[in-house]
Protein backbone atom coordinates (compact mmCIF):
# COMPACT_ATOMS: atom_id res chain seq x y z
CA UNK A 1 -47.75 18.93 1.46
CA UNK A 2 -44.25 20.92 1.98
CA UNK A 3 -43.87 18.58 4.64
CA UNK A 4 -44.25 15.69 3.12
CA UNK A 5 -41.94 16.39 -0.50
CA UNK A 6 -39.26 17.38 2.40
CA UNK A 7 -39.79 13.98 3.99
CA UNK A 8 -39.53 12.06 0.68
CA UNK A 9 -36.66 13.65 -0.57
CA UNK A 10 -34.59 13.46 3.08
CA UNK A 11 -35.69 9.29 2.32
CA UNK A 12 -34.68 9.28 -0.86
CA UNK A 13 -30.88 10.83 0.03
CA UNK A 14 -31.01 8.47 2.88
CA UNK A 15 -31.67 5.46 0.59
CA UNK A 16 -29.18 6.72 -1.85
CA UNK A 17 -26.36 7.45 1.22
CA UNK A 18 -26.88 3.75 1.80
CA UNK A 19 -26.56 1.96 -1.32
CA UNK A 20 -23.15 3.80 -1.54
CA UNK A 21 -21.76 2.40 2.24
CA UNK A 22 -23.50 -1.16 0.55
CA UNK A 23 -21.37 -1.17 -2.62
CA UNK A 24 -18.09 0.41 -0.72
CA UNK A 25 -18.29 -2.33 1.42
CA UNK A 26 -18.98 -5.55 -0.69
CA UNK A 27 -15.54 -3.72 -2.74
CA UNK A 28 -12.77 -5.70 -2.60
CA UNK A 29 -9.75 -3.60 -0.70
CA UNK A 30 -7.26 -2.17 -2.86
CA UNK A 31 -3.51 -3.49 -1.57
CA UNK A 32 -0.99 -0.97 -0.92
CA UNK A 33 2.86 -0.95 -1.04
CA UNK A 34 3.14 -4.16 -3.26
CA UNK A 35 7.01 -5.19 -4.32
CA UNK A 36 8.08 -1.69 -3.27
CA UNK A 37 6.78 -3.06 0.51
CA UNK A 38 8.03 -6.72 0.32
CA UNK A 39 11.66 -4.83 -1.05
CA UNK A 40 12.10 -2.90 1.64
CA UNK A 41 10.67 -5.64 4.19
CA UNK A 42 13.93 -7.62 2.49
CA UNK A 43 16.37 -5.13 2.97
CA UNK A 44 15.70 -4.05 6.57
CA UNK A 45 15.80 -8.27 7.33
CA UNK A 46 19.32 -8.51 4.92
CA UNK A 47 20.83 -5.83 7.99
CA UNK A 48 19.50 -6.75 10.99
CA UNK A 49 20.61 -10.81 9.78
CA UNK A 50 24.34 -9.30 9.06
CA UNK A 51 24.28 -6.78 12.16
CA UNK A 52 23.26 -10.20 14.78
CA UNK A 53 25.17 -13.02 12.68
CA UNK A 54 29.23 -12.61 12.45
CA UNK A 55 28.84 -15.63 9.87
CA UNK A 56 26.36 -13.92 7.52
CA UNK A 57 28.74 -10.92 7.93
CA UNK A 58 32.27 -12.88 7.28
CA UNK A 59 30.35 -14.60 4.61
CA UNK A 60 29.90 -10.92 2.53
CA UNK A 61 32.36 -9.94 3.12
CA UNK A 62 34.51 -12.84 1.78
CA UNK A 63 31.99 -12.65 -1.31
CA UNK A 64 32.54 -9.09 -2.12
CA UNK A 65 36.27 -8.74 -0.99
CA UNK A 66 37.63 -12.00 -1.39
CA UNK A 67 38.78 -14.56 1.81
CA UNK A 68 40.98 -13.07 4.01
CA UNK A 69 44.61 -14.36 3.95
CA UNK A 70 46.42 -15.06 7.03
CA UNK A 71 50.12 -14.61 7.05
CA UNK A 72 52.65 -15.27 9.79
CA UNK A 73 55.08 -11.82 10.13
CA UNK A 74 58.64 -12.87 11.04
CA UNK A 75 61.27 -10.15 12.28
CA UNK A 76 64.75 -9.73 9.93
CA UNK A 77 66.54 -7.69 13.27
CA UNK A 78 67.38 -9.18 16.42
CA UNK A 79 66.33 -8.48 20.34
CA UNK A 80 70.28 -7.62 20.92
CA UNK A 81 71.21 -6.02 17.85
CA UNK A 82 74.13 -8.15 17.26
């Protein structure tokens, strides 16, 4: 009889162990990372595009600083000093 109340209740914790792996599986995932993911995923892609692409860089820059002006230096002193 000892025997057979230590069978059932090993079964019934078996059962029990199961139903629990049953409804963890049919669970939907939970997602992880979210915008906090996709914002860094941005970010890393924003560098490596202005480290590889002089345009993308020039491009910033101009945006943040303003287009560079180009401007032609001529000398007031002569070669011979005369």
């Amino acid at each position: 009889m000892t025997s057979d109340k230590k069978v059932q209740k090993e079964m019934r914790k078996a059962a029990e162990s199961m139903q629990e792996a049953s409804e963890r599986l049919r669970s939907k995932p939970k997602r992880k990372g979210g915008i906090g993911r996709l914002l860094l995923i941005a970010i890393v892609g924003a560098v490596i595009a202005l480290a590889v692409s002089e345009g993308a860089r020039k491009a910033v820059l101009d945006a943040l600083f303003g287009a560079e002006e180009e401007f032609e230096y001529t000398s007031t002193t002569s070669i011979n000093g005369s």
